[in-house]
PDB file of N, CA and C in Angstrom:
ATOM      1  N   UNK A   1       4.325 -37.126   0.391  1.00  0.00           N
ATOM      2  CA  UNK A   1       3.969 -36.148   1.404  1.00  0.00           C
ATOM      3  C   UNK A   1       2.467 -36.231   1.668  1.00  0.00           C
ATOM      4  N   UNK A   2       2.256 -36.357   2.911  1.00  0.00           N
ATOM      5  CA  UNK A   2       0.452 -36.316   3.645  1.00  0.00           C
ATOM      6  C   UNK A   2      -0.310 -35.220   3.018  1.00  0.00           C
ATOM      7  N   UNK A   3      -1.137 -35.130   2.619  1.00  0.00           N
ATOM      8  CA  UNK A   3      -2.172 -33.787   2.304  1.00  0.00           C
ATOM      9  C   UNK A   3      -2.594 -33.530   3.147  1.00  0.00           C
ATOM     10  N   UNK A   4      -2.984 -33.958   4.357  1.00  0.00           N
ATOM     11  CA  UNK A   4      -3.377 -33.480   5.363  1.00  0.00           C
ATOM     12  C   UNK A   4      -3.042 -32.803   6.510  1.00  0.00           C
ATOM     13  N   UNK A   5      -3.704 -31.790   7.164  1.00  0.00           N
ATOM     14  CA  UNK A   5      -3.217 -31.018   7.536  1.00  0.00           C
ATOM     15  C   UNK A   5      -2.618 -31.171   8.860  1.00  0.00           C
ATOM     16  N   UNK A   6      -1.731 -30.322   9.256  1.00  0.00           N
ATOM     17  CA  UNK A   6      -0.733 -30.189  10.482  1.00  0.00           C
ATOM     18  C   UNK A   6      -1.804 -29.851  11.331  1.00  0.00           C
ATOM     19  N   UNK A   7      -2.392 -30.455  12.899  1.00  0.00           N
ATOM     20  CA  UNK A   7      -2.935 -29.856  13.611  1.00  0.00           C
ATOM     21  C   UNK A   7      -2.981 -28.396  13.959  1.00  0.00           C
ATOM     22  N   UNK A   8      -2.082 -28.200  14.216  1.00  0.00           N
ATOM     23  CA  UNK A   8      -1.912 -26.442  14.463  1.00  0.00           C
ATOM     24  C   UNK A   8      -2.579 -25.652  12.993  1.00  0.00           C
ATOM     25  N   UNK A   9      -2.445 -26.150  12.071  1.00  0.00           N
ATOM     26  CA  UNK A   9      -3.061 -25.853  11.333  1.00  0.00           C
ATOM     27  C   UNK A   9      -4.468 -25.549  10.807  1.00  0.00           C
ATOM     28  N   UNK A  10      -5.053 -26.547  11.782  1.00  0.00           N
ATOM     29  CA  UNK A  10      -6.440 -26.837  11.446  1.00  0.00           C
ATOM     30  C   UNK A  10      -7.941 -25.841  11.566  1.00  0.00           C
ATOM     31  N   UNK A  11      -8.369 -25.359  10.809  1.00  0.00           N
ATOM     32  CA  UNK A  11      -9.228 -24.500  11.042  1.00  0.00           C
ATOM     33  C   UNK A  11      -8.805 -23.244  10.385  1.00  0.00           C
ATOM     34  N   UNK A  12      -8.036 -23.434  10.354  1.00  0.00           N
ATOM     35  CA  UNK A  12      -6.675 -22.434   9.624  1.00  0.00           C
ATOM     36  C   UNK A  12      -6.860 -21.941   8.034  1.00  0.00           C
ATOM     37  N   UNK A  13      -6.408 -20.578   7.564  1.00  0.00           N
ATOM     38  CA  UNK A  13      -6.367 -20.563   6.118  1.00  0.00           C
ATOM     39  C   UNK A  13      -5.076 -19.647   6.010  1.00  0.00           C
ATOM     40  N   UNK A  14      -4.186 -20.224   4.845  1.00  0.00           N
ATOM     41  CA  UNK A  14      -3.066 -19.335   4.988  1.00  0.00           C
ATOM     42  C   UNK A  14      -3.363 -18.173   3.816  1.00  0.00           C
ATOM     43  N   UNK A  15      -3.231 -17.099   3.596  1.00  0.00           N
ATOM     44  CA  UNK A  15      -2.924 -16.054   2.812  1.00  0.00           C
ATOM     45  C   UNK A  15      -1.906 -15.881   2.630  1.00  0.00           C
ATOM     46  N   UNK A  16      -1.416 -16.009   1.202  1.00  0.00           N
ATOM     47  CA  UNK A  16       0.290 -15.383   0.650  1.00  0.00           C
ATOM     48  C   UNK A  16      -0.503 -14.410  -0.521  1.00  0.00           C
ATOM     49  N   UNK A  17      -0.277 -13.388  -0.713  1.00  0.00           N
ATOM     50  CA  UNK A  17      -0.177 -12.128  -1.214  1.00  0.00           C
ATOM     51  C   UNK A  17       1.111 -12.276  -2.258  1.00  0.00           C
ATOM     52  N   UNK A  18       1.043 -12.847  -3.496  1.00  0.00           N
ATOM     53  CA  UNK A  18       2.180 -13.200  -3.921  1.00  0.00           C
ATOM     54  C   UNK A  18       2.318 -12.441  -5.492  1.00  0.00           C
ATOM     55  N   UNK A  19       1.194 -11.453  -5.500  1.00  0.00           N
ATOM     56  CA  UNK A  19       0.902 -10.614  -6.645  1.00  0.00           C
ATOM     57  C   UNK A  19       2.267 -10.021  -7.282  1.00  0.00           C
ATOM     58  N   UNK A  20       2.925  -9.399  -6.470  1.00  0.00           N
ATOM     59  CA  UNK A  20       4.352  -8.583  -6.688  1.00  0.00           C
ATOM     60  C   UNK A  20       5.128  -9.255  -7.131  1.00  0.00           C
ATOM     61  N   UNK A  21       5.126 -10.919  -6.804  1.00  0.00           N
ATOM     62  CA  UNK A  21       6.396 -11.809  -7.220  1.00  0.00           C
ATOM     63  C   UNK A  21       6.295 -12.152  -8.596  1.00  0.00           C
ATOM     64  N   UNK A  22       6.853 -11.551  -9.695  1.00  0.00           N
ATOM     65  CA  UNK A  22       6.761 -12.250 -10.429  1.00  0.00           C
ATOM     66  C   UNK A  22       7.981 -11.248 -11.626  1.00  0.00           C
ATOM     67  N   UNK A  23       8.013 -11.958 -12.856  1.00  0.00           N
ATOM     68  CA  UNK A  23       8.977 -11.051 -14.321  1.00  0.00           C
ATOM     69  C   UNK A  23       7.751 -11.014 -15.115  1.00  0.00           C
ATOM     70  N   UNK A  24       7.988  -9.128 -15.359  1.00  0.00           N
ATOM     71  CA  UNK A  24       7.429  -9.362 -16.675  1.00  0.00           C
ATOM     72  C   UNK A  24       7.751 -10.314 -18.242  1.00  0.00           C
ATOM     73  N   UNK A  25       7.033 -10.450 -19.219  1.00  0.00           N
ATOM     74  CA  UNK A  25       7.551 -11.414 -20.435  1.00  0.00           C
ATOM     75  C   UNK A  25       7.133 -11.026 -20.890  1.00  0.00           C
ATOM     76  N   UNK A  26       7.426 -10.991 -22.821  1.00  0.00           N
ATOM     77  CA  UNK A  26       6.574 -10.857 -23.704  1.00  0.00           C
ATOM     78  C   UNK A  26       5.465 -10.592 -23.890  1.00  0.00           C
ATOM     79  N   UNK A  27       5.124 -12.077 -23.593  1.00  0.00           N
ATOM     80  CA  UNK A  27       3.454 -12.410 -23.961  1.00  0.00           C
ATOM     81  C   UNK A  27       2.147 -12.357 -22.334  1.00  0.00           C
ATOM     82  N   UNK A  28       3.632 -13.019 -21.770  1.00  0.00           N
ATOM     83  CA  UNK A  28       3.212 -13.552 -20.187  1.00  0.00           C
ATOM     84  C   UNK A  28       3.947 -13.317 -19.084  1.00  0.00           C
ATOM     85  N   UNK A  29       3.860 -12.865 -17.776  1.00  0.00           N
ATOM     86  CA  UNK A  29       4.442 -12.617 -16.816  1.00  0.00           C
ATOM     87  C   UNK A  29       4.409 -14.252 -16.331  1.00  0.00           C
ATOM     88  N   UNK A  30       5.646 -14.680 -15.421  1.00  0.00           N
ATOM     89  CA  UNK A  30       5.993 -15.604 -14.732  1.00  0.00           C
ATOM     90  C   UNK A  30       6.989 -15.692 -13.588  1.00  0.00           C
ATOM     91  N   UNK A  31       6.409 -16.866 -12.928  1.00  0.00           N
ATOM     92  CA  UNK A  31       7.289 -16.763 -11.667  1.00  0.00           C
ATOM     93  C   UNK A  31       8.957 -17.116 -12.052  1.00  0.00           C
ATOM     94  N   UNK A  32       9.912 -16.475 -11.143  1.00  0.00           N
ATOM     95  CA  UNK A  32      10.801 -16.818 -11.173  1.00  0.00           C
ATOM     96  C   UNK A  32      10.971 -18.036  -9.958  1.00  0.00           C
ATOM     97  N   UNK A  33      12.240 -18.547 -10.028  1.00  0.00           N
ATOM     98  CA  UNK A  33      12.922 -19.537  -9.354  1.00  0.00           C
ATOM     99  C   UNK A  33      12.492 -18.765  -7.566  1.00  0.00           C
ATOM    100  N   UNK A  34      13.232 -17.936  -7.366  1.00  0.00           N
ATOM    101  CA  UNK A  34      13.322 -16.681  -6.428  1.00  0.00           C
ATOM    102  C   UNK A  34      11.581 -17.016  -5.886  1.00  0.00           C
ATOM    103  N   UNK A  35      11.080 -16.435  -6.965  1.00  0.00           N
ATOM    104  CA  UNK A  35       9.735 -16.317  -6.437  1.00  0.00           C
ATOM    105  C   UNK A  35       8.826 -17.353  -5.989  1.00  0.00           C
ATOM    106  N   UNK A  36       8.946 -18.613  -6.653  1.00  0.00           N
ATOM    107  CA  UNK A  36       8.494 -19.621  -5.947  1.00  0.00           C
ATOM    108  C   UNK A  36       8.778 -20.208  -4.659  1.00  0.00           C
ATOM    109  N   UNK A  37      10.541 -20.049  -4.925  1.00  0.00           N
ATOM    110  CA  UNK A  37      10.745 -20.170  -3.668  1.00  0.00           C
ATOM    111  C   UNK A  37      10.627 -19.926  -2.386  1.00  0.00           C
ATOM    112  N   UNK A  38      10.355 -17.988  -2.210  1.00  0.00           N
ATOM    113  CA  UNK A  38       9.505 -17.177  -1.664  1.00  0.00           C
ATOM    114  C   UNK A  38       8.351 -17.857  -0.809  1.00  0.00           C
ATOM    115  N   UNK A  39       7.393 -18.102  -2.336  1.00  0.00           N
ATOM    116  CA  UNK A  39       6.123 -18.545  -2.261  1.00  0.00           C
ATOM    117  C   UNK A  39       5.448 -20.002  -1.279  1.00  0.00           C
ATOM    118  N   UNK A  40       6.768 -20.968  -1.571  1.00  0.00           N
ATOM    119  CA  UNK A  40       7.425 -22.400  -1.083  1.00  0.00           C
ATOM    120  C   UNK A  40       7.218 -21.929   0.600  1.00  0.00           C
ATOM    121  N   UNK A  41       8.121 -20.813   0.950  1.00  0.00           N
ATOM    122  CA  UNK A  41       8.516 -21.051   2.371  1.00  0.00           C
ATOM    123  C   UNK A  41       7.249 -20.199   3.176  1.00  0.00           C
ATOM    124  N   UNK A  42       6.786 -19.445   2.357  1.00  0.00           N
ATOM    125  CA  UNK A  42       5.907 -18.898   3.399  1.00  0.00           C
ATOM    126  C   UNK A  42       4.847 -19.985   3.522  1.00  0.00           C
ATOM    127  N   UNK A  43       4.437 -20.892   2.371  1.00  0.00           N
ATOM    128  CA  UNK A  43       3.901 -21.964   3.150  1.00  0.00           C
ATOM    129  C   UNK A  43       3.491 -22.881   3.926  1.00  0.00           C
ATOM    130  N   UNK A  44       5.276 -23.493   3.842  1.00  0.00           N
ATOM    131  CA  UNK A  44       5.551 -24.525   4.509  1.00  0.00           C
ATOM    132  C   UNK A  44       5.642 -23.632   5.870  1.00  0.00           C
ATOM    133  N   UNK A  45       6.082 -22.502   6.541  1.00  0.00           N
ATOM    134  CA  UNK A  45       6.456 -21.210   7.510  1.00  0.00           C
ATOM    135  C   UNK A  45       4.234 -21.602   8.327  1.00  0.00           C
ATOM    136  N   UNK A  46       3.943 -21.314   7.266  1.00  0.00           N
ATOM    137  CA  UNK A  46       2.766 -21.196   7.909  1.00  0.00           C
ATOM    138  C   UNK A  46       2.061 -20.615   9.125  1.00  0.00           C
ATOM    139  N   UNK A  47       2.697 -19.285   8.755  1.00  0.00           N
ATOM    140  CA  UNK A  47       2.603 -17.991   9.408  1.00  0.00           C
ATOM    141  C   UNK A  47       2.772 -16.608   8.806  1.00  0.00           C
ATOM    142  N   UNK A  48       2.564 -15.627   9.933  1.00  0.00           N
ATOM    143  CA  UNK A  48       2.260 -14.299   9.553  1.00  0.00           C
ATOM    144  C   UNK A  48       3.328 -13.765   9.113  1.00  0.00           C
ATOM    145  N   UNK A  49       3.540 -13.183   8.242  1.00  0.00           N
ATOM    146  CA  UNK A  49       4.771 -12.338   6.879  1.00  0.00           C
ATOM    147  C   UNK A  49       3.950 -11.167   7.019  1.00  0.00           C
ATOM    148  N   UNK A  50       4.263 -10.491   7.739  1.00  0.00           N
ATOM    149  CA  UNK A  50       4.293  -8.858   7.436  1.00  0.00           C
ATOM    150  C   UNK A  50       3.945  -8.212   6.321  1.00  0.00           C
ATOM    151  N   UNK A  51       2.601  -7.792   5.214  1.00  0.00           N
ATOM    152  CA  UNK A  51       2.723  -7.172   3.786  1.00  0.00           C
ATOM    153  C   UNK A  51       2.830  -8.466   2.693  1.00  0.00           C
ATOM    154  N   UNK A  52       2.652  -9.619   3.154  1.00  0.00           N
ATOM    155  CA  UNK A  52       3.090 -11.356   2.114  1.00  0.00           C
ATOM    156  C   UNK A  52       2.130 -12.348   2.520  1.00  0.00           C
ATOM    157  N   UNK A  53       1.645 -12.438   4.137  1.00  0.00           N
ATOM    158  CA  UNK A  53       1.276 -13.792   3.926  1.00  0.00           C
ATOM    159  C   UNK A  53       0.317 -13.357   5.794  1.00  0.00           C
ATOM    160  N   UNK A  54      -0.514 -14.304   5.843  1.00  0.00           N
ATOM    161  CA  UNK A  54      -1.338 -13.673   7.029  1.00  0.00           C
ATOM    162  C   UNK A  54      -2.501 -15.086   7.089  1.00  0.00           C
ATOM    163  N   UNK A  55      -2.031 -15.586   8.408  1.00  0.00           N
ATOM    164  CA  UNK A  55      -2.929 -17.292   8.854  1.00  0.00           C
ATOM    165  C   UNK A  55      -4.215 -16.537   9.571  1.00  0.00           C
ATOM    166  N   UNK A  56      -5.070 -16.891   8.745  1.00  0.00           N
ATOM    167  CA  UNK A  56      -6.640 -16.717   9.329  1.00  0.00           C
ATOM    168  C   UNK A  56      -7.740 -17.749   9.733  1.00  0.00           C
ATOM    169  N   UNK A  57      -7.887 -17.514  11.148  1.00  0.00           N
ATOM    170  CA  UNK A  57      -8.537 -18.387  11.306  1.00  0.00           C
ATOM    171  C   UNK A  57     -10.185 -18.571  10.666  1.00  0.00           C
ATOM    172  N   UNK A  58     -11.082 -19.726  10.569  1.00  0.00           N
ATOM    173  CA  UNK A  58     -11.954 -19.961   9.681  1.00  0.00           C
ATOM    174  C   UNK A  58     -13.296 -19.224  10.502  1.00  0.00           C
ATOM    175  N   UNK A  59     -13.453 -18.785  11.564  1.00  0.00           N
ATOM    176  CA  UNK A  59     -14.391 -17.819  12.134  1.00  0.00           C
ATOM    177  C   UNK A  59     -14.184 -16.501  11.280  1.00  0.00           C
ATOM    178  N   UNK A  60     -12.700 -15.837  11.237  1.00  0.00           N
ATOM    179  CA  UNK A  60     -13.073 -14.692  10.561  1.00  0.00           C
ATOM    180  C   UNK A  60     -13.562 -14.623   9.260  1.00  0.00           C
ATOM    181  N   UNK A  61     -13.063 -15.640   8.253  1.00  0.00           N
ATOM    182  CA  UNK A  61     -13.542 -15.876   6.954  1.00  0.00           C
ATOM    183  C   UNK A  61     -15.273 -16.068   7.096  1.00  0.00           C
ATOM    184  N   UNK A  62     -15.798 -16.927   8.025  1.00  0.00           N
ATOM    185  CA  UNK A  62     -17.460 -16.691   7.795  1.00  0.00           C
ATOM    186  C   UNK A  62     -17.789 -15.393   8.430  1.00  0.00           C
ATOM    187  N   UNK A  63     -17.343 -14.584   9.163  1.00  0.00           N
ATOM    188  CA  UNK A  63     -17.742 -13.547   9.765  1.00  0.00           C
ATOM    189  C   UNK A  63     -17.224 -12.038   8.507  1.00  0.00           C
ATOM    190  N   UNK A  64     -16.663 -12.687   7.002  1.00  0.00           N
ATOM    191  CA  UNK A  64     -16.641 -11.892   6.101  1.00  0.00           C
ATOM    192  C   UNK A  64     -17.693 -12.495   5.184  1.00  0.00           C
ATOM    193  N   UNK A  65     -18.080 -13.611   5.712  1.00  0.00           N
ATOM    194  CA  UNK A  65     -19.192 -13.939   4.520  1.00  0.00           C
ATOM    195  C   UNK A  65     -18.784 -14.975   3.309  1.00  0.00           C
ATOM    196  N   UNK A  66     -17.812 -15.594   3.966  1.00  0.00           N
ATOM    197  CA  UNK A  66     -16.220 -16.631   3.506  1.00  0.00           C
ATOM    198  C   UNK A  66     -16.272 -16.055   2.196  1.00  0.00           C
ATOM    199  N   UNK A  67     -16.005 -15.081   2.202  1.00  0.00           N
ATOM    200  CA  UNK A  67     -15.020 -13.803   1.676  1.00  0.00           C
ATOM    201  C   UNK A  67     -13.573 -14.141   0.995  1.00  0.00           C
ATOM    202  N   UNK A  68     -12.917 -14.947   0.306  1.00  0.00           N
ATOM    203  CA  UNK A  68     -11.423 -15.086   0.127  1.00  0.00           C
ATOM    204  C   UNK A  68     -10.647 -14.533  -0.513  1.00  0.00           C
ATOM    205  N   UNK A  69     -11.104 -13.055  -0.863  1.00  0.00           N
ATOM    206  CA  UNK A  69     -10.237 -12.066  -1.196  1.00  0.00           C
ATOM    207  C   UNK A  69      -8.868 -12.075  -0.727  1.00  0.00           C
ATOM    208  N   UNK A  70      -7.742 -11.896  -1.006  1.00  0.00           N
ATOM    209  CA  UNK A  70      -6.488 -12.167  -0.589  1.00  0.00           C
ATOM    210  C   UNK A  70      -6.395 -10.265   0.476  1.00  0.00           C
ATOM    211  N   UNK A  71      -7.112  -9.405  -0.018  1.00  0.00           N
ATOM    212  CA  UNK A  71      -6.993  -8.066   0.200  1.00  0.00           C
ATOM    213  C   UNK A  71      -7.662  -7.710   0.995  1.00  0.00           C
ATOM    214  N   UNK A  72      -8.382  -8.835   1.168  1.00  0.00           N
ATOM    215  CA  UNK A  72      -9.405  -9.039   2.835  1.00  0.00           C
ATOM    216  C   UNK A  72      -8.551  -9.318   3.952  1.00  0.00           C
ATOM    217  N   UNK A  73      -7.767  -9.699   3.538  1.00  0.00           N
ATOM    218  CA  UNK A  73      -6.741 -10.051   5.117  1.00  0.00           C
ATOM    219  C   UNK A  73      -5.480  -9.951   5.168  1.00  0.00           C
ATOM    220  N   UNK A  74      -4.673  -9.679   4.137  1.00  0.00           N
ATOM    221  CA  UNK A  74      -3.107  -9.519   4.082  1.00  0.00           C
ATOM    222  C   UNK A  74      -3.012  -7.576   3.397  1.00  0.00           C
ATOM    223  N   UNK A  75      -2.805  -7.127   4.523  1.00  0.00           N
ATOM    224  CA  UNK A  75      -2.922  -5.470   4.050  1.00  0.00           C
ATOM    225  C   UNK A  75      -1.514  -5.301   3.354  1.00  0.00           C
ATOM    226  N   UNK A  76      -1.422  -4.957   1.724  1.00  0.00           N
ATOM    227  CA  UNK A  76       0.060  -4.811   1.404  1.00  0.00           C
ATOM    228  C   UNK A  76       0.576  -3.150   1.624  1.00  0.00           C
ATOM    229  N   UNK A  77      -0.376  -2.050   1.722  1.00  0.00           N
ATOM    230  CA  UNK A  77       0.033  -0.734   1.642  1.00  0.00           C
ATOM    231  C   UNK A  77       1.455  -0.935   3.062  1.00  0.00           C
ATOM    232  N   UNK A  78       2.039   0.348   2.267  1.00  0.00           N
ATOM    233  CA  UNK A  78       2.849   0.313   3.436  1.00  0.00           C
ATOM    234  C   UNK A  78       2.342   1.893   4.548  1.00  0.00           C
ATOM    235  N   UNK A  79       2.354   1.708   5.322  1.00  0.00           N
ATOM    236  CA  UNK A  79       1.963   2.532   6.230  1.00  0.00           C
ATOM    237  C   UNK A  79       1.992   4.088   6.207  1.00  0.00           C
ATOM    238  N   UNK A  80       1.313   5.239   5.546  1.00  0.00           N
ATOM    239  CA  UNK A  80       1.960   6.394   5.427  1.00  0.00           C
ATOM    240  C   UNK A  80       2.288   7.412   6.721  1.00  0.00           C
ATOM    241  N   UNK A  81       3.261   8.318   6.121  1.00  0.00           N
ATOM    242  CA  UNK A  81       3.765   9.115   6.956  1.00  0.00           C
ATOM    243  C   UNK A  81       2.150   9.886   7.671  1.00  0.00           C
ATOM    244  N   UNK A  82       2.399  10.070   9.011  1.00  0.00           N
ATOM    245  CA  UNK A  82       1.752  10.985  10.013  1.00  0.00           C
ATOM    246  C   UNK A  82       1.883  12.610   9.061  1.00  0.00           C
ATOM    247  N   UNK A  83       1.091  13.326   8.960  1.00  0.00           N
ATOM    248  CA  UNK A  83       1.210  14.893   8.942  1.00  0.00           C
ATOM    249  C   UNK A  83       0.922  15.167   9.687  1.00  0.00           C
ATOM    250  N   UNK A  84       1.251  16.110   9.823  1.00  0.00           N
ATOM    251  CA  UNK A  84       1.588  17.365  11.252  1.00  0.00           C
ATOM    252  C   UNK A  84       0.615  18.554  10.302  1.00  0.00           C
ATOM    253  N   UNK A  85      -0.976  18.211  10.732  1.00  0.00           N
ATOM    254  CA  UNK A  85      -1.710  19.376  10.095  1.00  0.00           C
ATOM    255  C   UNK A  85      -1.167  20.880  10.423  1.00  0.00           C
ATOM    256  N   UNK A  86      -0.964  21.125  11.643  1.00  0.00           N
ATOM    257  CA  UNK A  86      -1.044  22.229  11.970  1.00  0.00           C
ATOM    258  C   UNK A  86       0.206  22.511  11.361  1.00  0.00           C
ATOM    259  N   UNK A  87       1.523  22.402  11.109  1.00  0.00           N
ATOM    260  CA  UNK A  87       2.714  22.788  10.530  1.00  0.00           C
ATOM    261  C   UNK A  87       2.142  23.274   9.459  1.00  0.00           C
ATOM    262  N   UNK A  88       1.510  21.584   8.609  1.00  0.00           N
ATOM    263  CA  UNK A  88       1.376  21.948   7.293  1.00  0.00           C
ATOM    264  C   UNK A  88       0.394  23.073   6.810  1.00  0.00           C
ATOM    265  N   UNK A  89      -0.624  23.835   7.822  1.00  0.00           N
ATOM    266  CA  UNK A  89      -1.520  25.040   7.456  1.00  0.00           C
ATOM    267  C   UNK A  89      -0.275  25.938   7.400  1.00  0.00           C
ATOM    268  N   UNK A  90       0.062  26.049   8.536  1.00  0.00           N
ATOM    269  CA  UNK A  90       1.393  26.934   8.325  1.00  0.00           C
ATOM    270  C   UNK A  90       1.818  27.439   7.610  1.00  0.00           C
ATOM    271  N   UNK A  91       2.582  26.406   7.064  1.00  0.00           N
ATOM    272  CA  UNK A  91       3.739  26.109   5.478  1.00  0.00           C
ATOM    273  C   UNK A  91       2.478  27.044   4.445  1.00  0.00           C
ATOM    274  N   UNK A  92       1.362  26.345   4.294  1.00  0.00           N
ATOM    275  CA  UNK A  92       0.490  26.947   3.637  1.00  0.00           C
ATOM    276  C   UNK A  92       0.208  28.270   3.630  1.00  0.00           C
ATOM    277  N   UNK A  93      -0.097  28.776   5.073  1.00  0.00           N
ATOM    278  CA  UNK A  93       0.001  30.088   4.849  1.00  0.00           C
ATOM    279  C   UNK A  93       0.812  31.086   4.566  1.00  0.00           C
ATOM    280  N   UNK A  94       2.137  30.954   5.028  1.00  0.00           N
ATOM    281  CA  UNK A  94       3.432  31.425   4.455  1.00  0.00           C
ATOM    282  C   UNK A  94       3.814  31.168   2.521  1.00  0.00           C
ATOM    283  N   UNK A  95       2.973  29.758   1.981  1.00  0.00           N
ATOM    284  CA  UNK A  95       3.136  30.231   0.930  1.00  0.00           C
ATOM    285  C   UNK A  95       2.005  31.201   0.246  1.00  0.00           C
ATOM    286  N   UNK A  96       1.128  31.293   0.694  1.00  0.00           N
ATOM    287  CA  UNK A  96      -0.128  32.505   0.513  1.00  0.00           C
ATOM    288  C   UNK A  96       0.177  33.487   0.645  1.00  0.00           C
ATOM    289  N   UNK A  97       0.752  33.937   1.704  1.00  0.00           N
ATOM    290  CA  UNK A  97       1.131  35.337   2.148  1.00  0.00           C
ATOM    291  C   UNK A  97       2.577  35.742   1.182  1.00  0.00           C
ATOM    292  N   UNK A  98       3.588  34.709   0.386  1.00  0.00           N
ATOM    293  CA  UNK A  98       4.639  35.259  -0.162  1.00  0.00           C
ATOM    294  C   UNK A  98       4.240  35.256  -1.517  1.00  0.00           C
ATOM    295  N   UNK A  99       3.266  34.529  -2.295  1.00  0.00           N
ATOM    296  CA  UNK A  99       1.931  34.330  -3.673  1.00  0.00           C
ATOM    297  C   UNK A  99       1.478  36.056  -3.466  1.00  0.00           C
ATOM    298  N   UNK A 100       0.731  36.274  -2.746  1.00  0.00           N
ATOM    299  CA  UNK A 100      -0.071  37.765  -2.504  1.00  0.00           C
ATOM    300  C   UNK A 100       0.889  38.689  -2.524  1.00  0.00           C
ATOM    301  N   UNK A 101       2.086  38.778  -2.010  1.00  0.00           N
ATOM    302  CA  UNK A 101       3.104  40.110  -1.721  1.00  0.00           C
ATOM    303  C   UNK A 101       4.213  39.699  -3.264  1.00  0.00           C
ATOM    304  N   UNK A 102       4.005  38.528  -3.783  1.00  0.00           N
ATOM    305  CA  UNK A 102       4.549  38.567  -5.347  1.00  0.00           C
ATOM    306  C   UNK A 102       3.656  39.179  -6.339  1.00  0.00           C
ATOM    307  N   UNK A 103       1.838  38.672  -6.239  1.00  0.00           N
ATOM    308  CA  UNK A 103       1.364  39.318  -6.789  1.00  0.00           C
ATOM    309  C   UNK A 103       0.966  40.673  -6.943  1.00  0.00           C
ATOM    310  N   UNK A 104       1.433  41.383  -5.492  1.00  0.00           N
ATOM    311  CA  UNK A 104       0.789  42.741  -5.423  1.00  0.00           C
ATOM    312  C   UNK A 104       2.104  43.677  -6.292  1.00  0.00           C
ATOM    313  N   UNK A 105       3.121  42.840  -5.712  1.00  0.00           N
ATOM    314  CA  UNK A 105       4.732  43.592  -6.819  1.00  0.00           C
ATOM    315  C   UNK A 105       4.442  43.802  -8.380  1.00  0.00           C
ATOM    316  N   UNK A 106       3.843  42.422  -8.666  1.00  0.00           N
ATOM    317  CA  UNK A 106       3.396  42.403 -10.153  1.00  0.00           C
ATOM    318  C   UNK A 106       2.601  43.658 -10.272  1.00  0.00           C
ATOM    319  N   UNK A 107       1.563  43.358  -9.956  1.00  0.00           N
ATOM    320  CA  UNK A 107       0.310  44.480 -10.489  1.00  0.00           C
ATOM    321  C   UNK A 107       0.812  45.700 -10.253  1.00  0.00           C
ATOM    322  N   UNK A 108       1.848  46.227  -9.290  1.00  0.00           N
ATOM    323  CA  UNK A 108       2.300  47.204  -8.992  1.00  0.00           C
ATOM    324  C   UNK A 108       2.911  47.781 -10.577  1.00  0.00           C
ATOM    325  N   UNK A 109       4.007  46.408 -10.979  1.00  0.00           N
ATOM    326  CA  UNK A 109       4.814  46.640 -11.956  1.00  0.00           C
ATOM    327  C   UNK A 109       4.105  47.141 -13.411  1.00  0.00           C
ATOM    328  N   UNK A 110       2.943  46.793 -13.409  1.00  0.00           N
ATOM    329  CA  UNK A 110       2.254  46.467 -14.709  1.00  0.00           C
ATOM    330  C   UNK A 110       1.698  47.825 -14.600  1.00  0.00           C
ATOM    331  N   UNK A 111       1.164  48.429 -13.382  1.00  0.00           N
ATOM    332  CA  UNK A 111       0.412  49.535 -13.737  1.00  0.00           C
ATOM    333  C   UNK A 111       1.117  50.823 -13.831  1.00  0.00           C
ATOM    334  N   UNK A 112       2.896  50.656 -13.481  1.00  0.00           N
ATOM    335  CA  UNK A 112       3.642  51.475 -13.837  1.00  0.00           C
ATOM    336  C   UNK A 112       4.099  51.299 -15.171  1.00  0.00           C
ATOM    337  N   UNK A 113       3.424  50.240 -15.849  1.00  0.00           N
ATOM    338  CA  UNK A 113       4.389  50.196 -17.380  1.00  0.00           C
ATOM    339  C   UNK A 113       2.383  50.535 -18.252  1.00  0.00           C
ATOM    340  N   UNK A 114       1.468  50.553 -17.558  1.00  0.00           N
ATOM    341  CA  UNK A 114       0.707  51.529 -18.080  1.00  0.00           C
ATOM    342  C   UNK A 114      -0.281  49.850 -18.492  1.00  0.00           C
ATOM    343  N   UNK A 115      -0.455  48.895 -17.729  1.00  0.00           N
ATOM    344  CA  UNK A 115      -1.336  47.919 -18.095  1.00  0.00           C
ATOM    345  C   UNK A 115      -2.362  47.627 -17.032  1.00  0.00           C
ATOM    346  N   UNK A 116      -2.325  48.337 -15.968  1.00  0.00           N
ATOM    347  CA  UNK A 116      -2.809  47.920 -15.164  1.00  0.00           C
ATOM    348  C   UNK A 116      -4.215  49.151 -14.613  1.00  0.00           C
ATOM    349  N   UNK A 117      -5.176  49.188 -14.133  1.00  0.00           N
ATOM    350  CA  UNK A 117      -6.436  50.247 -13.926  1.00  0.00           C
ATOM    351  C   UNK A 117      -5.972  51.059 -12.944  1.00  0.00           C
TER     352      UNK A 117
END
């Protein structure tokens, strides 16, 4: 097989994000069969994988300061949910307001059993 690269390729750097693939062991974690294989196609694929693998061209790498952090360019988080601030003050205040009308029952209770000022 040529080492050299596929035109389309050229200028090119592939990122695979391949941290997750692997079994724990004993002594040593290792790839499985699965996982190489994985690892194999997003290669040879030599393209963008969603959260796995991400082709960068060699302008952005000097414009990080050729930077080759894998976490520089393949984002693995998965995207979190939107909040809805204003609901969630809401929710909040309704549990404040039912906290205060539990606590005022309490202190009520306590200063009828003779603990309270």
């Amino acid at each position: 097989m040529s080492r050299a690269k596929r035109p389309e390729s050229k200028g090119k750097v592939l990122f695979i994000e391949a941290s997750r693939e692997y079994r724990e062991g004993s002594n040593q974690n290792y790839l499985r069969d699965q996982d190489v294989a994985k690892i194999a196609e997003a290669f040879r694929a030599f393209r963008n994988v969603e959260r796995y693998a991400r082709v960068v061209v060699a302008e952005e790498i000097e414009g990080n300061d050729w930077n080759l952090n894998i976490g520089r360019y393949v984002e693995t988080a998965t995207p979190g949910e939107r909040l809805d601030v204003a609901n969630a003050i809401a929710k909040l205040r309704d549990v404040e307001r039912a906290r205060f009308e539990a606590e005022t029952r309490m202190n009520q209770h306590l200063k009828e059993l003779g603990y309270g000022a």
